[in-house]
C-alpha atoms as a PDB file:
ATOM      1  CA  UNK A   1      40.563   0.537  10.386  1.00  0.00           C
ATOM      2  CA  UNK A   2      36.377   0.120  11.276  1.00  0.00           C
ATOM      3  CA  UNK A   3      34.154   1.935   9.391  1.00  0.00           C
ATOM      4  CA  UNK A   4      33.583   3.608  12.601  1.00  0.00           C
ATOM      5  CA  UNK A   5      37.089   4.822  13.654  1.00  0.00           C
ATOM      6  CA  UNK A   6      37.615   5.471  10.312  1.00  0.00           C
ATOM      7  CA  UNK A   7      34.652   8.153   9.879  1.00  0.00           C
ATOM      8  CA  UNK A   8      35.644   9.412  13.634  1.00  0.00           C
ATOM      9  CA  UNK A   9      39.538   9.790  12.090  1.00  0.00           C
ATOM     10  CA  UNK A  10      38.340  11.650   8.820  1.00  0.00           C
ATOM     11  CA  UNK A  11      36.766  14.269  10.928  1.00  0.00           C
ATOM     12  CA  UNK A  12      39.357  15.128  13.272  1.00  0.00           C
ATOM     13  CA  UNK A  13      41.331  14.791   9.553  1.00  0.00           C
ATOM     14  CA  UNK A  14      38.764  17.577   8.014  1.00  0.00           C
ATOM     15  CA  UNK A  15      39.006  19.800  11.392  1.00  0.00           C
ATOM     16  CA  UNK A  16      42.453  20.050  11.569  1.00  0.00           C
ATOM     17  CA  UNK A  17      42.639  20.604   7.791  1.00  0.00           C
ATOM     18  CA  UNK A  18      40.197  23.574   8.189  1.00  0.00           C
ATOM     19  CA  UNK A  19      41.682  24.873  11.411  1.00  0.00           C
ATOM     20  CA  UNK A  20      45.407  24.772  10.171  1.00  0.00           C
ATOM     21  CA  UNK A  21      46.277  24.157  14.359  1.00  0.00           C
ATOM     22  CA  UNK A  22      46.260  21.065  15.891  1.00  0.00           C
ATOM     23  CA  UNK A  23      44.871  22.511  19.744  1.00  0.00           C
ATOM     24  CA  UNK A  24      42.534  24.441  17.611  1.00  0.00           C
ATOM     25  CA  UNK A  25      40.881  21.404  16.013  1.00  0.00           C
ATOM     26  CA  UNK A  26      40.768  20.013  19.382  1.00  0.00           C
ATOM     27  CA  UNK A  27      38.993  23.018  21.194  1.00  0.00           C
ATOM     28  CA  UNK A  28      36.087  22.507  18.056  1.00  0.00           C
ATOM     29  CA  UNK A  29      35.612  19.079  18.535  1.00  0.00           C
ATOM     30  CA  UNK A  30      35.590  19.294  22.165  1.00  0.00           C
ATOM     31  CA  UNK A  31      38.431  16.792  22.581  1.00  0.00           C
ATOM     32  CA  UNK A  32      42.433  16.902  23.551  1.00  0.00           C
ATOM     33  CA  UNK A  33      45.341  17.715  21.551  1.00  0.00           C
ATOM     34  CA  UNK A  34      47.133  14.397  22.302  1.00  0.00           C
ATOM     35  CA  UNK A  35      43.924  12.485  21.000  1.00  0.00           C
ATOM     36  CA  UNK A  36      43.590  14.594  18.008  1.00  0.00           C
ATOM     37  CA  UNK A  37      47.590  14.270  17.212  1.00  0.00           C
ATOM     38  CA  UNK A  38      47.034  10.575  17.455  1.00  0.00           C
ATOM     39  CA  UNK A  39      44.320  10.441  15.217  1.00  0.00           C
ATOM     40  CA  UNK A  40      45.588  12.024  12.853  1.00  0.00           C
ATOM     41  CA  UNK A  41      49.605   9.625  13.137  1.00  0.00           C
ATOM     42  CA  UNK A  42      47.051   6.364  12.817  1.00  0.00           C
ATOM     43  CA  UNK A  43      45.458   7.588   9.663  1.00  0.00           C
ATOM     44  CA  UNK A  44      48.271   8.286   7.982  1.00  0.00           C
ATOM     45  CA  UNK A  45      49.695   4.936   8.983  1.00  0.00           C
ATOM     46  CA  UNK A  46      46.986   3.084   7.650  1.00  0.00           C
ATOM     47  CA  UNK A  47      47.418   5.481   4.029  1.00  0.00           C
ATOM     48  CA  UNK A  48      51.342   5.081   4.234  1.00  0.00           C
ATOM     49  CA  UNK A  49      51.407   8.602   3.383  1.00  0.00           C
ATOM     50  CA  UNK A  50      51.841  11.973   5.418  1.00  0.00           C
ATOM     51  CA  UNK A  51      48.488  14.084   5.458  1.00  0.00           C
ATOM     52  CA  UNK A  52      50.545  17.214   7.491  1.00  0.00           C
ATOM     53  CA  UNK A  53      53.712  19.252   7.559  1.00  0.00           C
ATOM     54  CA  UNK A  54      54.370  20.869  10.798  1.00  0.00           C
ATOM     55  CA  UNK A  55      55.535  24.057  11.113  1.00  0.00           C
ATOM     56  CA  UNK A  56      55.889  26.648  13.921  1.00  0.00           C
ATOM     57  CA  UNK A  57      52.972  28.225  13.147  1.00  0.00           C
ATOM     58  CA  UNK A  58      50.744  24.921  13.222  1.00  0.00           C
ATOM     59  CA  UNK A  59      49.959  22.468  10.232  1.00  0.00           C
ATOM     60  CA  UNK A  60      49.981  22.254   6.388  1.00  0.00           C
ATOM     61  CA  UNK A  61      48.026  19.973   4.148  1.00  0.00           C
ATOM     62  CA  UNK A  62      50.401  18.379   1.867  1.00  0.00           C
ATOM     63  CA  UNK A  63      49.705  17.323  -1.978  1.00  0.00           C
ATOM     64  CA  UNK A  64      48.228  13.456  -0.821  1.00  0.00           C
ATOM     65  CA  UNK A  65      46.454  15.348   2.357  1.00  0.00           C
ATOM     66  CA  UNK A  66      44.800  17.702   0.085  1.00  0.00           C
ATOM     67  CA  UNK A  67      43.555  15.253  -2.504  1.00  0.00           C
ATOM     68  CA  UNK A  68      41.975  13.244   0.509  1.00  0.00           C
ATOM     69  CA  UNK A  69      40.316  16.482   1.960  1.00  0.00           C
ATOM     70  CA  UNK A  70      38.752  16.960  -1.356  1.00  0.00           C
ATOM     71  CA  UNK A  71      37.301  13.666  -1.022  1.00  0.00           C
ATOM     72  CA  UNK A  72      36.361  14.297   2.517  1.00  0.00           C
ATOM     73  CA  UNK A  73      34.487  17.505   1.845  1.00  0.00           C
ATOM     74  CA  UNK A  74      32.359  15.734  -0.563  1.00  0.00           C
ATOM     75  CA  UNK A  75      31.734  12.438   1.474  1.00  0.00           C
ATOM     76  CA  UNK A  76      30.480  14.691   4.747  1.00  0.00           C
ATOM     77  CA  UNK A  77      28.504  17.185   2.550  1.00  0.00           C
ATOM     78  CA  UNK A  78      26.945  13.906   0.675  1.00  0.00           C
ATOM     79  CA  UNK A  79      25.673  12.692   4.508  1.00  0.00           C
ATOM     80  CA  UNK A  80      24.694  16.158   5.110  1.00  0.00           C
ATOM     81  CA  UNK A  81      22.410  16.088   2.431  1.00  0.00           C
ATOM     82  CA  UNK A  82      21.451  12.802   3.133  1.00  0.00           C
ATOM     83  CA  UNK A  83      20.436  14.154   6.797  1.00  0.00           C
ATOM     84  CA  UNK A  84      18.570  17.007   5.609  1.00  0.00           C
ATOM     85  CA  UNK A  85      16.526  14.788   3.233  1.00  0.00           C
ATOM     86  CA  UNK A  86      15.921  12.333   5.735  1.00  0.00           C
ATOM     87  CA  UNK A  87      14.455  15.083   8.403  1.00  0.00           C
ATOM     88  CA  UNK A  88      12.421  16.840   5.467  1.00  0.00           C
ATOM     89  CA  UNK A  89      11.110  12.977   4.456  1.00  0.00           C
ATOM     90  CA  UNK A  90       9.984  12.520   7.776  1.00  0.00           C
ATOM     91  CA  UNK A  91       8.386  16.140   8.232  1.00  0.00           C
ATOM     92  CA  UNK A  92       6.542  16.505   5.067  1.00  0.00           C
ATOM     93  CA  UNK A  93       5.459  13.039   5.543  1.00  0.00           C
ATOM     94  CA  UNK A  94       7.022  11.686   2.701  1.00  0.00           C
ATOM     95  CA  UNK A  95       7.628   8.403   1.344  1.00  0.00           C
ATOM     96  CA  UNK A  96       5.922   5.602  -0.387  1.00  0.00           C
ATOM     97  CA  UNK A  97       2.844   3.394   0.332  1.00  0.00           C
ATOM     98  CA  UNK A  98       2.422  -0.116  -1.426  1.00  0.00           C
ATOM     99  CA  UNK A  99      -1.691  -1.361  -1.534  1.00  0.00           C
ATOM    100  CA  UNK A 100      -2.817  -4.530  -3.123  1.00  0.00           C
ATOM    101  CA  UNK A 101      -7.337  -4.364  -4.128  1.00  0.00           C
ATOM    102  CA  UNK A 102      -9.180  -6.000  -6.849  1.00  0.00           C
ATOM    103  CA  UNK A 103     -10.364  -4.342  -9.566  1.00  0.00           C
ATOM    104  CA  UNK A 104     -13.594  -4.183  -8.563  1.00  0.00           C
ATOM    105  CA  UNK A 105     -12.818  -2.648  -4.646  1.00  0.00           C
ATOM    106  CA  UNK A 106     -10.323  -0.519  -6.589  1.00  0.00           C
ATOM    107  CA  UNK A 107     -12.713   1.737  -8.109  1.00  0.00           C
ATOM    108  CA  UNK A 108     -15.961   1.579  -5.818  1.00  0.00           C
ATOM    109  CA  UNK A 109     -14.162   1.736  -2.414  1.00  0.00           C
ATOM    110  CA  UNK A 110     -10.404   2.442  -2.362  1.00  0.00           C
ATOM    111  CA  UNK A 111     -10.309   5.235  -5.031  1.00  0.00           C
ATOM    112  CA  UNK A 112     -12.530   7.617  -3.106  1.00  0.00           C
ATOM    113  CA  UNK A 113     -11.103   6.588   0.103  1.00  0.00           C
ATOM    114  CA  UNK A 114      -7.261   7.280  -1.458  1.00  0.00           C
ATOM    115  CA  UNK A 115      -8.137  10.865  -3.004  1.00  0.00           C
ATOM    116  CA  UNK A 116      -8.971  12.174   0.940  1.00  0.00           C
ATOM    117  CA  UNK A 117      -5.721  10.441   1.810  1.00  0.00           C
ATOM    118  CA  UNK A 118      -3.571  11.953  -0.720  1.00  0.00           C
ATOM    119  CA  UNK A 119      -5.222  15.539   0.440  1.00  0.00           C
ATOM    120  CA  UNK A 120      -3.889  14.837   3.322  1.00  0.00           C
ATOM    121  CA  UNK A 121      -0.604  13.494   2.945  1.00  0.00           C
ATOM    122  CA  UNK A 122       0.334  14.774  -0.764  1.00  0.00           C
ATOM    123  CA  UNK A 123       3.799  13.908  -0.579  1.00  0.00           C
ATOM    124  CA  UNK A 124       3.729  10.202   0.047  1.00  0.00           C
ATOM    125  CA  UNK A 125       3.950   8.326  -3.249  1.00  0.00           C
ATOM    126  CA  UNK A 126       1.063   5.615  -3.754  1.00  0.00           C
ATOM    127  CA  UNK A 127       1.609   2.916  -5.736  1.00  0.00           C
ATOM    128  CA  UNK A 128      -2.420   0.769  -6.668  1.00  0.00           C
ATOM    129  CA  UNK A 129      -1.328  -2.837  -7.830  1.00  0.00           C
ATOM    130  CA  UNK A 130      -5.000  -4.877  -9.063  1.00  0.00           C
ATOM    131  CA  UNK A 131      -4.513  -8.373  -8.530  1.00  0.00           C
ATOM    132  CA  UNK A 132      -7.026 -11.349  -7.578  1.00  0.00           C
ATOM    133  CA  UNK A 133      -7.429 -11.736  -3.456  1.00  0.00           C
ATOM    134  CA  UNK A 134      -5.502 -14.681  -3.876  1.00  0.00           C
ATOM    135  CA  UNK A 135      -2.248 -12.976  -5.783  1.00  0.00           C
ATOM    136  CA  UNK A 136      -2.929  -9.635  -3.633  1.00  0.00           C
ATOM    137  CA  UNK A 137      -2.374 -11.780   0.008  1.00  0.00           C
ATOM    138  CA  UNK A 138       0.517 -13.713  -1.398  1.00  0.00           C
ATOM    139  CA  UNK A 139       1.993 -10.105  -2.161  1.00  0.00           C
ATOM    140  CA  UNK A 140       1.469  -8.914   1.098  1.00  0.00           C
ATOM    141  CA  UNK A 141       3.227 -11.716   2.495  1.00  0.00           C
ATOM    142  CA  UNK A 142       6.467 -12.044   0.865  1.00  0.00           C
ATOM    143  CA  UNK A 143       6.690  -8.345   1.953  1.00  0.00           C
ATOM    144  CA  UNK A 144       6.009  -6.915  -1.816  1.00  0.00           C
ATOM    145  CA  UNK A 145       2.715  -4.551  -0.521  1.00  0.00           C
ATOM    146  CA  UNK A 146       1.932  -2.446   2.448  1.00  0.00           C
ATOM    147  CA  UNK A 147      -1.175  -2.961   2.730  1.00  0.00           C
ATOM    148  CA  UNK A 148      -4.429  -4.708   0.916  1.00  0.00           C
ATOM    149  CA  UNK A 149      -8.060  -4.347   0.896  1.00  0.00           C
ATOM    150  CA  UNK A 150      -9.952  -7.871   1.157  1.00  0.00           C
ATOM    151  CA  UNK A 151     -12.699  -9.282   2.699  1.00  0.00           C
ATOM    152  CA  UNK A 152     -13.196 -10.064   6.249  1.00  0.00           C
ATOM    153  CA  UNK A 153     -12.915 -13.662   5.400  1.00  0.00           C
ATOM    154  CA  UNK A 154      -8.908 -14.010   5.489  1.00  0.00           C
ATOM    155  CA  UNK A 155      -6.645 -13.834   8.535  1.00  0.00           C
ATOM    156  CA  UNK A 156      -4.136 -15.262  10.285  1.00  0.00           C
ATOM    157  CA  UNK A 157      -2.274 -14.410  13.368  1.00  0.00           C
ATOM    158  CA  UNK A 158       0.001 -11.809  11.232  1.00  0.00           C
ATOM    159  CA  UNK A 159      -2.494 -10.479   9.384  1.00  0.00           C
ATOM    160  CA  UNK A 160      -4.375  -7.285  10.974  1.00  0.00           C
ATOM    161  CA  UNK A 161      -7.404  -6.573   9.472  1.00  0.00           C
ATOM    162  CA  UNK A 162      -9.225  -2.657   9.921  1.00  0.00           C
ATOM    163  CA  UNK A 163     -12.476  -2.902   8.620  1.00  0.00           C
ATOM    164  CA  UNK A 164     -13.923  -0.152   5.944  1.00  0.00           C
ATOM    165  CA  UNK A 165     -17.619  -0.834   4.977  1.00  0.00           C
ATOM    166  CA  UNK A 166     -20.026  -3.638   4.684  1.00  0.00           C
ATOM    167  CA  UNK A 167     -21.502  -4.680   1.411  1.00  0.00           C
ATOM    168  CA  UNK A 168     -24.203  -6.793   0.218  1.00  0.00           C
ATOM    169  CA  UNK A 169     -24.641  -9.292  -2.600  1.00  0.00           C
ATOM    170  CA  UNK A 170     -27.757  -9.472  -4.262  1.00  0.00           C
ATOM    171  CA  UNK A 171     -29.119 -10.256  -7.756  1.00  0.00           C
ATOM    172  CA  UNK A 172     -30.467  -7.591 -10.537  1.00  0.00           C
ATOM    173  CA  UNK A 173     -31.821  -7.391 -13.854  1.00  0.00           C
ATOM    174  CA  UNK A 174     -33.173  -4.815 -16.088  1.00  0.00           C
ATOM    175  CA  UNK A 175     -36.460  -4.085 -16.600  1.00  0.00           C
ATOM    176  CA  UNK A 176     -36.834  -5.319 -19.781  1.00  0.00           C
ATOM    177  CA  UNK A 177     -34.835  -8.529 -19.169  1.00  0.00           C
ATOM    178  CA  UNK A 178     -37.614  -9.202 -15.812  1.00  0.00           C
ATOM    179  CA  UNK A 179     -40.171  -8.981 -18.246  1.00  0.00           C
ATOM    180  CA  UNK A 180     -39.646 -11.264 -21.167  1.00  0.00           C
ATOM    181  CA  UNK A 181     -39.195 -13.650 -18.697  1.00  0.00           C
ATOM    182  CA  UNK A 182     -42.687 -12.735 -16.548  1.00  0.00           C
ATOM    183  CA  UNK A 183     -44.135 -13.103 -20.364  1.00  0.00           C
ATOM    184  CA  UNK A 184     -42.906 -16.983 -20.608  1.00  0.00           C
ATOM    185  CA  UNK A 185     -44.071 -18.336 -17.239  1.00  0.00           C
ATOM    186  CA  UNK A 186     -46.293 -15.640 -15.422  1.00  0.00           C
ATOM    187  CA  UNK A 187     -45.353 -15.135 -11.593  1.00  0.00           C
ATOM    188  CA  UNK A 188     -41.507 -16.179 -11.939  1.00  0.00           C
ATOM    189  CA  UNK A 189     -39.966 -13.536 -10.851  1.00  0.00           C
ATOM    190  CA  UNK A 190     -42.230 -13.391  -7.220  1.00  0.00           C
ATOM    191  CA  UNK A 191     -40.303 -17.105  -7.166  1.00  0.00           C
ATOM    192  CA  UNK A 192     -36.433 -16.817  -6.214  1.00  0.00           C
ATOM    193  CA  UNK A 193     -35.545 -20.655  -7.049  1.00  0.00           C
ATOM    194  CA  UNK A 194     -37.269 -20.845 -10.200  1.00  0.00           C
ATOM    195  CA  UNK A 195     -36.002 -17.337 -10.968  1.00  0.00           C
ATOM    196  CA  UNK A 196     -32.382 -18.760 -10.458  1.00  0.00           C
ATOM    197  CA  UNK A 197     -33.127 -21.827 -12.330  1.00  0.00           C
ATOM    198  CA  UNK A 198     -34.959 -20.080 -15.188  1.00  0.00           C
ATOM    199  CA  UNK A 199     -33.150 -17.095 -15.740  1.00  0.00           C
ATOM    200  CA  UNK A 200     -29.350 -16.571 -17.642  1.00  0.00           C
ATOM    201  CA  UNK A 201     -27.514 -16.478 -14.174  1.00  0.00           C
ATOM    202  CA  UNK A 202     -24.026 -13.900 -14.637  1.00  0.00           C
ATOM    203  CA  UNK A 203     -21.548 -14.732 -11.401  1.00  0.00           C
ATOM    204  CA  UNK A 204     -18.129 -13.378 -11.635  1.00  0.00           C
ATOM    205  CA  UNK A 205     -15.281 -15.633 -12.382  1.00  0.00           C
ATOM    206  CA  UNK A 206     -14.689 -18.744 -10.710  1.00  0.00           C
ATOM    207  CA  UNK A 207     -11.780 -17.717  -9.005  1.00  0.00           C
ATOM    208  CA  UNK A 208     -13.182 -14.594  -7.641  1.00  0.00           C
ATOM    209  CA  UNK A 209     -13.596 -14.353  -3.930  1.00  0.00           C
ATOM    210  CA  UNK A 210     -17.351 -12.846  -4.379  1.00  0.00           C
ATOM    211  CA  UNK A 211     -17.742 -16.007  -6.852  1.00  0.00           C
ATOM    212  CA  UNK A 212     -16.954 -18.503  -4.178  1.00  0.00           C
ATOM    213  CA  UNK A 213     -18.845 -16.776  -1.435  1.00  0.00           C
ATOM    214  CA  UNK A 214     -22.089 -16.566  -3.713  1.00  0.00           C
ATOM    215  CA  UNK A 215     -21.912 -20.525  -4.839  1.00  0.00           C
ATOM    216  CA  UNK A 216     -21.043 -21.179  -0.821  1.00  0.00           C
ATOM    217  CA  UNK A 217     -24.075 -19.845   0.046  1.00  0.00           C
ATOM    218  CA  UNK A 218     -26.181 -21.509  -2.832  1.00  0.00           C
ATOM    219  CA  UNK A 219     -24.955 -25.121  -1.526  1.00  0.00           C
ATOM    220  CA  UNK A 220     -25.823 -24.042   1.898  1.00  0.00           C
ATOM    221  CA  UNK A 221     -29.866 -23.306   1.066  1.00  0.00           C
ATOM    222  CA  UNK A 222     -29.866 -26.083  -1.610  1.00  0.00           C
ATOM    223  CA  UNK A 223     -30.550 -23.597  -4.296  1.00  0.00           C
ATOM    224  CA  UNK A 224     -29.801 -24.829  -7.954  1.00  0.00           C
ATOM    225  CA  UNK A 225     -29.415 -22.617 -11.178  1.00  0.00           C
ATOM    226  CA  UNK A 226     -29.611 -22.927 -14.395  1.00  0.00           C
ATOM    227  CA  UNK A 227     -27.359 -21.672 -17.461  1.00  0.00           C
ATOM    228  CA  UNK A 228     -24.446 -19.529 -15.738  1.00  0.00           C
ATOM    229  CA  UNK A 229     -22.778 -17.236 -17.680  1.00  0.00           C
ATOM    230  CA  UNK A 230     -19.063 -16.101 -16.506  1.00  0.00           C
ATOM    231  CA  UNK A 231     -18.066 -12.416 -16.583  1.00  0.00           C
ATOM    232  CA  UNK A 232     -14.565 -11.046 -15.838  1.00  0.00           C
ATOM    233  CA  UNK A 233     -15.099  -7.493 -13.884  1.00  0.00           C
ATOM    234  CA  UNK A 234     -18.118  -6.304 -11.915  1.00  0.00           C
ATOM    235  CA  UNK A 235     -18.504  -3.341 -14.006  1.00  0.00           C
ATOM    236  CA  UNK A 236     -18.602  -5.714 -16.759  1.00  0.00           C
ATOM    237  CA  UNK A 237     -21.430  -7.779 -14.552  1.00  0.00           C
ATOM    238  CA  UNK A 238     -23.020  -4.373 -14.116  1.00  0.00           C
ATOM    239  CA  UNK A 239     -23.503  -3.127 -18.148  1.00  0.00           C
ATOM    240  CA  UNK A 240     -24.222  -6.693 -18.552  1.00  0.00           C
ATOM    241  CA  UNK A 241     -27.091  -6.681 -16.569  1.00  0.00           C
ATOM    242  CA  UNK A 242     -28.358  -3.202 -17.587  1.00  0.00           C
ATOM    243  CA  UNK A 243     -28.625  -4.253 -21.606  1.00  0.00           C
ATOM    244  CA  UNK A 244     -31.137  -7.461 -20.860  1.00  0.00           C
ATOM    245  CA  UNK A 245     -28.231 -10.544 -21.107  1.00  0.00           C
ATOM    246  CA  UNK A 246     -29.211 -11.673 -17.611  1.00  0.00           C
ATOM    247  CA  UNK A 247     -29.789 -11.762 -14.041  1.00  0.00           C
ATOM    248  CA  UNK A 248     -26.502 -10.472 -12.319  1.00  0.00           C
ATOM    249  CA  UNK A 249     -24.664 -11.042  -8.892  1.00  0.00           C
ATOM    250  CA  UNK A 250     -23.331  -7.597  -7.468  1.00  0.00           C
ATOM    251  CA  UNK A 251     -22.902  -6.015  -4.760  1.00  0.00           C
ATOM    252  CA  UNK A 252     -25.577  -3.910  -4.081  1.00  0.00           C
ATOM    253  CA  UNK A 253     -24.156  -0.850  -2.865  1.00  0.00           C
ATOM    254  CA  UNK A 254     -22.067  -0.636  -6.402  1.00  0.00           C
ATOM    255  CA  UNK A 255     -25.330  -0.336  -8.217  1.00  0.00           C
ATOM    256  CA  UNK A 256     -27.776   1.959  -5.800  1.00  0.00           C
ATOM    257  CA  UNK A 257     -27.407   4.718  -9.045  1.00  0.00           C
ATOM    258  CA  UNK A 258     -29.178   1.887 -11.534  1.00  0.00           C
ATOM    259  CA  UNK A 259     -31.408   1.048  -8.539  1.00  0.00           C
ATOM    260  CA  UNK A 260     -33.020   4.469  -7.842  1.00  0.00           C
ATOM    261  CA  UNK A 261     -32.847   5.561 -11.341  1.00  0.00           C
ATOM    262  CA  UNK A 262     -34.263   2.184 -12.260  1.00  0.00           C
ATOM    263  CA  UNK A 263     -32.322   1.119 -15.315  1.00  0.00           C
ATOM    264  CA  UNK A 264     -31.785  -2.414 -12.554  1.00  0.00           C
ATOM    265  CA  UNK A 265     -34.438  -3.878 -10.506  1.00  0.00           C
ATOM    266  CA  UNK A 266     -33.118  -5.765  -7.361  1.00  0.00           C
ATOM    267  CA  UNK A 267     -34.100  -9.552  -7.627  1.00  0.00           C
ATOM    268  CA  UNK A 268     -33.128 -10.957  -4.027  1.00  0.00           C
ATOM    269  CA  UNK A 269     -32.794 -14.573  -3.288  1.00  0.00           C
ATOM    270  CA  UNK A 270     -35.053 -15.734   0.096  1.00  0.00           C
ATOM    271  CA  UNK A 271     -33.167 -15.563   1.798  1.00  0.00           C
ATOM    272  CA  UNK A 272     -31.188 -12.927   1.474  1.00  0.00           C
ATOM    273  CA  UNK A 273     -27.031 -12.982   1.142  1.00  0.00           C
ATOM    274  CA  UNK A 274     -25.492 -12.056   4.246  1.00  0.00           C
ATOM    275  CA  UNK A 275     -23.551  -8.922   4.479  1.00  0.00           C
ATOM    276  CA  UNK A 276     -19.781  -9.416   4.039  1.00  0.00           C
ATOM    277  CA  UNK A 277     -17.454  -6.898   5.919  1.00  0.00           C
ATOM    278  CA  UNK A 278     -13.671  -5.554   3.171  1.00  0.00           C
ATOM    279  CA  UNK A 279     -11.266  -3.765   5.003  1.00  0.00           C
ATOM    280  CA  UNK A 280      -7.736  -3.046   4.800  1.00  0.00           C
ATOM    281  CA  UNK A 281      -5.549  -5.579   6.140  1.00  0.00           C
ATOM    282  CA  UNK A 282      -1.398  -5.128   6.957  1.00  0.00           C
ATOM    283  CA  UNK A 283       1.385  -7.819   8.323  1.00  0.00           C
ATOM    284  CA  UNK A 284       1.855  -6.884  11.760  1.00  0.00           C
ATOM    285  CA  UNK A 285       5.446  -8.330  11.482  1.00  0.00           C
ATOM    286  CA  UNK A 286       6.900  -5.814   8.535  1.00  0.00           C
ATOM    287  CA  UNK A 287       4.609  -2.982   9.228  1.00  0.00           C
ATOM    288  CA  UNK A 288       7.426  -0.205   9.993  1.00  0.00           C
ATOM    289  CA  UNK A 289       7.012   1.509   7.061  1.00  0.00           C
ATOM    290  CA  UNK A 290       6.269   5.294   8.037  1.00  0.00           C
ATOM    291  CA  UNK A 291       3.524   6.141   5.573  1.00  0.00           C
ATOM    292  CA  UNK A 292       1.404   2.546   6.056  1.00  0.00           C
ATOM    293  CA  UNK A 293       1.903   4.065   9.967  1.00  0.00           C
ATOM    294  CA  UNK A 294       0.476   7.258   8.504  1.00  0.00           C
ATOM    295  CA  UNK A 295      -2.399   5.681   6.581  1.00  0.00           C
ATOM    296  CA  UNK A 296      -3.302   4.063   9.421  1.00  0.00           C
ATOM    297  CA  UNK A 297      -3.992   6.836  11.625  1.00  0.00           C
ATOM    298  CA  UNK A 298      -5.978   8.410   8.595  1.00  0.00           C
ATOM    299  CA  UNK A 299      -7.946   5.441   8.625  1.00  0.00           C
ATOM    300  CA  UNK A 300      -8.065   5.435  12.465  1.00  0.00           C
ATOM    301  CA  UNK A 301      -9.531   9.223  11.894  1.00  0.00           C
ATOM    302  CA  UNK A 302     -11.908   8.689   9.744  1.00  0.00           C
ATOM    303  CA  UNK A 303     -16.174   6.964   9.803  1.00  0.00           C
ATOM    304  CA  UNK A 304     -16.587   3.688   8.519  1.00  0.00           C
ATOM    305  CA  UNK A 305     -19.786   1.458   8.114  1.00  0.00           C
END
């Protein structure tokens, strides 16, 4: 028997079981006696056993019929459940969202942005994987995330990309840092190239998406540095910069606390970084998952810059 015919036999199996009457099983299901007698004669061919005794009065299970109703009972209240769960899924929004960020967009940009999410939509289950851009696309590819937040910089005809906010990278130093340097040559820091050149330079690691962007742009305007230092995190970067070990490349709007407080001074390069665009990006081609649907039309409901 199909799957198909099969499931269709075990319910006119289960109705007549119930009803104890073969027209009355058919009157339920809305079909005729004849079809419902035949039914049930093909199933128990394809068992080799007898599922009924007839008797004047209708039908009686016999001991091989009532072991397989036992069975029956449990498979269509299993599906049952399985229904309800489904419809509850869908109306409490349930499920489960996969998103792929770095580190460093993790905790300035999609942590924030997740917590009014997850007041919204409490009973979808997030899942934060922090991998390098690079790792984080190849995810997203093979299917393994939802959705990632990158930079504007990546796309392909798959890829959709929503953007979020626009950030800019810019150099800083403390205070104190700016002026044991203004103490060995007088006027450097009014000088971006010499200040690059002079001063201990801390970029992010080499294979770091801001990394690659920054030293783009310094081949670009011909600007040379000195003595580099490499630094894993941008928080790292950050503290870093604050205790006097350098002059750092961040991204500006990740430090406008140690700005206005002043525990950083802004040291921009003439000219100035342009502004990079991060945003969420999704495969158009696997994006049928209900709650990366959902987070879209949060994201579709809410400002960005």
């Amino acid at each position: 028997m199909e799957v198909e015919s099969t499931l269709s036999s075990y319910r006119i199996f289960n109705a007549v079981a119930e009803a104890g009457n073969l027209s009355k099983a058919a009157k339920e299901l809305l079909i005729s006696q004849p079809a419902i007698s035949k039914a049930v004669s093909k199933l128990e061919q394809s068992l080799s056993v007898k599922l009924f005794t007839r008797n004047s009065r209708g039908v009686k299970l016999t001991e091989e019929g009532a072991l397989l109703y036992e069975y029956t009972c449990s498979a269509f209240e299993a599906l049952r459940l399985g229904e309800e769960s489904i419809k509850q899924r869908h109306s409490l929004g349930m499920g489960h969202l996969k998103i792929g960020v770095s580190t460093t967009l993790c905790k300035h940009l999609l942590l924030p942005y997740l917590q009014n999410f997850m007041e919204q939509y409490p009973h979808i289950k997030v899942s934060v994987e922090c991998r390098s851009t690079q790792e984080t696309l190849a995810l997203l590819e093979d299917g393994k995330l939802d959705i990632v937040l990158i930079g504007k910089s990546y796309r392909t005809r798959r890829i959709e990309f929503l953007p979020l906010k626009s950030i800019q990278d810019t150099f800083v130093a403390s205070p104190s840092y700016l002026e044991n340097l203004e103490e060995r040559e007088p006027g450097i820091t009014t000088r971006p190239k010499d200040l690059l050149q002079r001063a201990n330079l801390m970029l992010l690691d080499r294979d770091n998406v801001s990394r690659l962007y920054v030293e783009d742009f310094f081949t670009k305007h011909n600007l040379l540095t000195g003595q580099t230092t490499d630094v894993g995190t941008m928080d790292l970067l950050i503290e870093f910069s604050k205790v006097g070990l350098g002059v750092g490349c961040v991204i500006k709007e990740f430090v406008e606390k140690e700005l206005k407080e002043g525990s950083l001074i802004e040291v921009p390069p003439s000219p100035s970084l342009t502004k990079r665009t991060v945003g969420f990006a999704y495969n158009k081609l696997t994006a049928g998952n209900d709650s990366l649907k959902r987070f879209i039309d949060f994201y579709k409901g809410e400002p960005h810059v």
